[in-house]
C-alpha atoms as a PDB file:
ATOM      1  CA  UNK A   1     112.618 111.449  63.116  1.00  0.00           C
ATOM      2  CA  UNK A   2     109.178 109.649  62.942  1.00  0.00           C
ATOM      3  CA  UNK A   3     107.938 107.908  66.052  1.00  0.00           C
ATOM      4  CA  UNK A   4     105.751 104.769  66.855  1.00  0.00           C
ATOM      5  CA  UNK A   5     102.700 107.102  67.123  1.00  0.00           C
ATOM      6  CA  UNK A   6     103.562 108.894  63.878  1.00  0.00           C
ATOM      7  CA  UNK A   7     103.862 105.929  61.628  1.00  0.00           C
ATOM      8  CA  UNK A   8     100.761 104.531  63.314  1.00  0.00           C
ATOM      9  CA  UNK A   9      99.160 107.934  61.834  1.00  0.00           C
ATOM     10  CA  UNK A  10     100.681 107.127  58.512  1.00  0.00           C
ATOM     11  CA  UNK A  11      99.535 103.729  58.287  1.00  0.00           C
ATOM     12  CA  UNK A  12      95.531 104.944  59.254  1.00  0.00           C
ATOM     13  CA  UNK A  13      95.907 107.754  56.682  1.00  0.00           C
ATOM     14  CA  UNK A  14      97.133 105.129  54.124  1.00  0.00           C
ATOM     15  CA  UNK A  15      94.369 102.837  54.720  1.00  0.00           C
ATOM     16  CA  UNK A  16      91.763 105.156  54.472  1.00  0.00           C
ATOM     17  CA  UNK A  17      93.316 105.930  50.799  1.00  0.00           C
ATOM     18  CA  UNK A  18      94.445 109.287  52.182  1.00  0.00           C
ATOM     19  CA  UNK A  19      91.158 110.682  52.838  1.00  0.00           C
ATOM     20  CA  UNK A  20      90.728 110.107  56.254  1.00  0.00           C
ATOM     21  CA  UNK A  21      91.818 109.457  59.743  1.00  0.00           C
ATOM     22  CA  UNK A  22      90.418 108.559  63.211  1.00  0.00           C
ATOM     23  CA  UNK A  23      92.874 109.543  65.960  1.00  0.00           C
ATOM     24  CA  UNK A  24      90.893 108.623  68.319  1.00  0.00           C
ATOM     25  CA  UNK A  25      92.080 105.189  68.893  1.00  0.00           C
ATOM     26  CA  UNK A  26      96.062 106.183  68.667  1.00  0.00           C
ATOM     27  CA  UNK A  27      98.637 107.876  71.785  1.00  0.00           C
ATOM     28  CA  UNK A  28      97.507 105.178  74.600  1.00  0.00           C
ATOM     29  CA  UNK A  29      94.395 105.648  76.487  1.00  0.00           C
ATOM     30  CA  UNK A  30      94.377 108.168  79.176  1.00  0.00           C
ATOM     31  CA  UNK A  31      94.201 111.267  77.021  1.00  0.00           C
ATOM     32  CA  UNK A  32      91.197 113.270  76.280  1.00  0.00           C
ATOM     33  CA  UNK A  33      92.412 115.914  73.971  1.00  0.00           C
ATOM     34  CA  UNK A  34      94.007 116.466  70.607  1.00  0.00           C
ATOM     35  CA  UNK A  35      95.620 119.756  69.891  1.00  0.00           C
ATOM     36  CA  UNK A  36      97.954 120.264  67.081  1.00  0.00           C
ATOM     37  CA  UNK A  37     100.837 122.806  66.451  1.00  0.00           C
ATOM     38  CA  UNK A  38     101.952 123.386  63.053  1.00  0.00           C
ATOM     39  CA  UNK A  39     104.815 125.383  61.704  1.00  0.00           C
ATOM     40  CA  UNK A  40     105.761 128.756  63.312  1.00  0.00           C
ATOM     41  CA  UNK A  41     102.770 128.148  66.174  1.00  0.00           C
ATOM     42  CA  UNK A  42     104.706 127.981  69.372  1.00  0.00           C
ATOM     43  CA  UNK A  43     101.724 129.065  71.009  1.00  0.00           C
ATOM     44  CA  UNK A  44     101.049 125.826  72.909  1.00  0.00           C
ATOM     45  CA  UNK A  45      99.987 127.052  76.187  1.00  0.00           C
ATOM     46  CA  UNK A  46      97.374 129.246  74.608  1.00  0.00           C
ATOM     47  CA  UNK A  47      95.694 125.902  72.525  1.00  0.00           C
ATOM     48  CA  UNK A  48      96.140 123.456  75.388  1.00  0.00           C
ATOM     49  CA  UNK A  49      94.947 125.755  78.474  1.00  0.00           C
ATOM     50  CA  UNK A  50      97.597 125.082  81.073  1.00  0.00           C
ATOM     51  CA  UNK A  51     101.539 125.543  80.848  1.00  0.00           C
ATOM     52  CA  UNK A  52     103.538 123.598  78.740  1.00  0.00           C
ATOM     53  CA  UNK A  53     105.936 125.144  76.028  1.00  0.00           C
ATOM     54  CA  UNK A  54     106.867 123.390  72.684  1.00  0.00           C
ATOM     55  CA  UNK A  55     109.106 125.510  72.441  1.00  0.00           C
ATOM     56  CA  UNK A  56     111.611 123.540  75.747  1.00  0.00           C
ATOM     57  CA  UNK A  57     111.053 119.959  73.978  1.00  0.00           C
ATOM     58  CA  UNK A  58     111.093 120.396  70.583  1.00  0.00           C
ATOM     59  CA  UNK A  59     112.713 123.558  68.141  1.00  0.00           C
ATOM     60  CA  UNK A  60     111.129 121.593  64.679  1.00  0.00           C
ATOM     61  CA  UNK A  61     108.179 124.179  64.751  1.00  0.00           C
ATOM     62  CA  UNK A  62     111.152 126.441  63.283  1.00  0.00           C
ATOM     63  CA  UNK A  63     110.666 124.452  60.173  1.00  0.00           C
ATOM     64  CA  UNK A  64     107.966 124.302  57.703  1.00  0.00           C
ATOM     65  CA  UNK A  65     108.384 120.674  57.544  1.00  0.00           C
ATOM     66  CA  UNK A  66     106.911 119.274  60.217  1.00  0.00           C
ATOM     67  CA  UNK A  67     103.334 119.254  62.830  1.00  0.00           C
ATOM     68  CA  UNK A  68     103.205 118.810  66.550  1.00  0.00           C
ATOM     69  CA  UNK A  69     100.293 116.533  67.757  1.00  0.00           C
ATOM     70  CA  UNK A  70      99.920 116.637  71.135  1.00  0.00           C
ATOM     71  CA  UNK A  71      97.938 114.145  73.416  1.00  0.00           C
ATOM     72  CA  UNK A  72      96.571 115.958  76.629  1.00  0.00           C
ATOM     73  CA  UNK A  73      94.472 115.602  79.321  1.00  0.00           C
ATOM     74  CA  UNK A  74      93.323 118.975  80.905  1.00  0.00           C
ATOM     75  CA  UNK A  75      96.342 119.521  82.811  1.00  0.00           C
ATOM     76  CA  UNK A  76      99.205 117.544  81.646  1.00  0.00           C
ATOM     77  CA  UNK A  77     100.690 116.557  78.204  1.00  0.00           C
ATOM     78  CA  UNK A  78     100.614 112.662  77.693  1.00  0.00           C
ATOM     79  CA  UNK A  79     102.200 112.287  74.443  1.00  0.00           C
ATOM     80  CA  UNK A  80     103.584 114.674  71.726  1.00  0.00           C
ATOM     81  CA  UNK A  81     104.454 113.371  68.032  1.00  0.00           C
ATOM     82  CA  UNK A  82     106.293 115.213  65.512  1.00  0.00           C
ATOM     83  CA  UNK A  83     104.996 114.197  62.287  1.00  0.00           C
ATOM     84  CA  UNK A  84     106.169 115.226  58.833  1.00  0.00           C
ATOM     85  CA  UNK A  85     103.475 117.251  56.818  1.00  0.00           C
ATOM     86  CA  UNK A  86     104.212 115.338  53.653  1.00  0.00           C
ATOM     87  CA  UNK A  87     102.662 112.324  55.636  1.00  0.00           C
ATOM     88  CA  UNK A  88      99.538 113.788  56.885  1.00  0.00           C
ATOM     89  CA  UNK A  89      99.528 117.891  56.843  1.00  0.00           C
ATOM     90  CA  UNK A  90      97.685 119.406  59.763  1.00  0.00           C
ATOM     91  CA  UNK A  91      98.461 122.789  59.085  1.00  0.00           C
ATOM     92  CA  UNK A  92      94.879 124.069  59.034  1.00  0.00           C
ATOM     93  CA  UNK A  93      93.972 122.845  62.645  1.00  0.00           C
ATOM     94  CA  UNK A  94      97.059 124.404  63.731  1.00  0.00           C
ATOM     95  CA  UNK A  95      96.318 125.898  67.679  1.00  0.00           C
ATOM     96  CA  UNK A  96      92.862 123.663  68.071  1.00  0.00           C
ATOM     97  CA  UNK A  97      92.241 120.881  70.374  1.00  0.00           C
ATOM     98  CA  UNK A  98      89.810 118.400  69.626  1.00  0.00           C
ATOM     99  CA  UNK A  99      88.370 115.892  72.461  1.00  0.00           C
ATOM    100  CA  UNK A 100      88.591 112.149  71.948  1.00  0.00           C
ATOM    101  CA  UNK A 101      85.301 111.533  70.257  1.00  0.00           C
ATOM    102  CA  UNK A 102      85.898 114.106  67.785  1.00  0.00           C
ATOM    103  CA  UNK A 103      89.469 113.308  67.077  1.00  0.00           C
ATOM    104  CA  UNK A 104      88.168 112.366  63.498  1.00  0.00           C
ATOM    105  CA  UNK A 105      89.224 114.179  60.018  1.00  0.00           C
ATOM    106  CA  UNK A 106      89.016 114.583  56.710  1.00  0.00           C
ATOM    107  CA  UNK A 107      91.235 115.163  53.417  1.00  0.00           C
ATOM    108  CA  UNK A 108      90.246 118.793  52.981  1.00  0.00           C
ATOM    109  CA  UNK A 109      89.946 120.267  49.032  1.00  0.00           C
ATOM    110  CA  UNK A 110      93.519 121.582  49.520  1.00  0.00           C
ATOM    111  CA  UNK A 111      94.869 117.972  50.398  1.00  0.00           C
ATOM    112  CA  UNK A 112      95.646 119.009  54.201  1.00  0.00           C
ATOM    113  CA  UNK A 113      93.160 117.480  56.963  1.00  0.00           C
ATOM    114  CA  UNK A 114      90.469 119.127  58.501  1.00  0.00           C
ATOM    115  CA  UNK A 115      87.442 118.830  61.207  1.00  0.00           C
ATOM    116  CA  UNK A 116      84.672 117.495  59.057  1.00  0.00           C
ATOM    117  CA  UNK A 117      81.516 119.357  58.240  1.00  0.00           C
ATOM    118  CA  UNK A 118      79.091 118.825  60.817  1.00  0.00           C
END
């Protein structure tokens, strides 16, 4: 199930003792945006402002096991990853996007990852 991008998550997450992770540097260069999708949000149009449905590439948002993370520019999806929640839960940030420099997070006090404090 896991992809190249996802266990390149896994490892950052890992290194960083579980309390952090910089996406910024992961899914290639040419995207500018990082959206996620977790469980039960099919509402990826809505979060990523142009049309493109989860919903025709992937049914695992059906599942409470698993988070989309979705590499974008501002009109076309470069790269999606489905990555399990027990590696890295994103639940929280569910229908955001995030641009490049701010694709950073933090463990938040319920052990999923947030946007840090500013």
């Amino acid at each position: 199930m896991a992809n190249g991008t996802s266990e390149e998550i896994y490892a950052d997450i890992k290194a960083n003792n579980f309390k952090k992770l910089n996406l910024s540097m992961m899914g290639g260069d040419k995207w500018t945006k990082v959206c996620f999708l977790g469980p039960y949000n099919e509402m990826s149009e809505n979060a990523l402002g142009f049309n493109w449905q989860v919903s025709e590439h992937t049914d695992v948002l059906k599942s409470d096991v698993l988070n989309v993370i979705v590499f974008a520019t501002e009109s076309e999806v470069i790269e999606y990853v489905l990555h399990s929640r027990n590696k890295g839960d994103f639940w929280q940030l569910s229908g955001e996007c995030f641009n490049r420099e701010n694709a950073k997070f933090i463990k938040g006090s319920g052990g999923d990852f947030v946007r840090p404090k500013a």
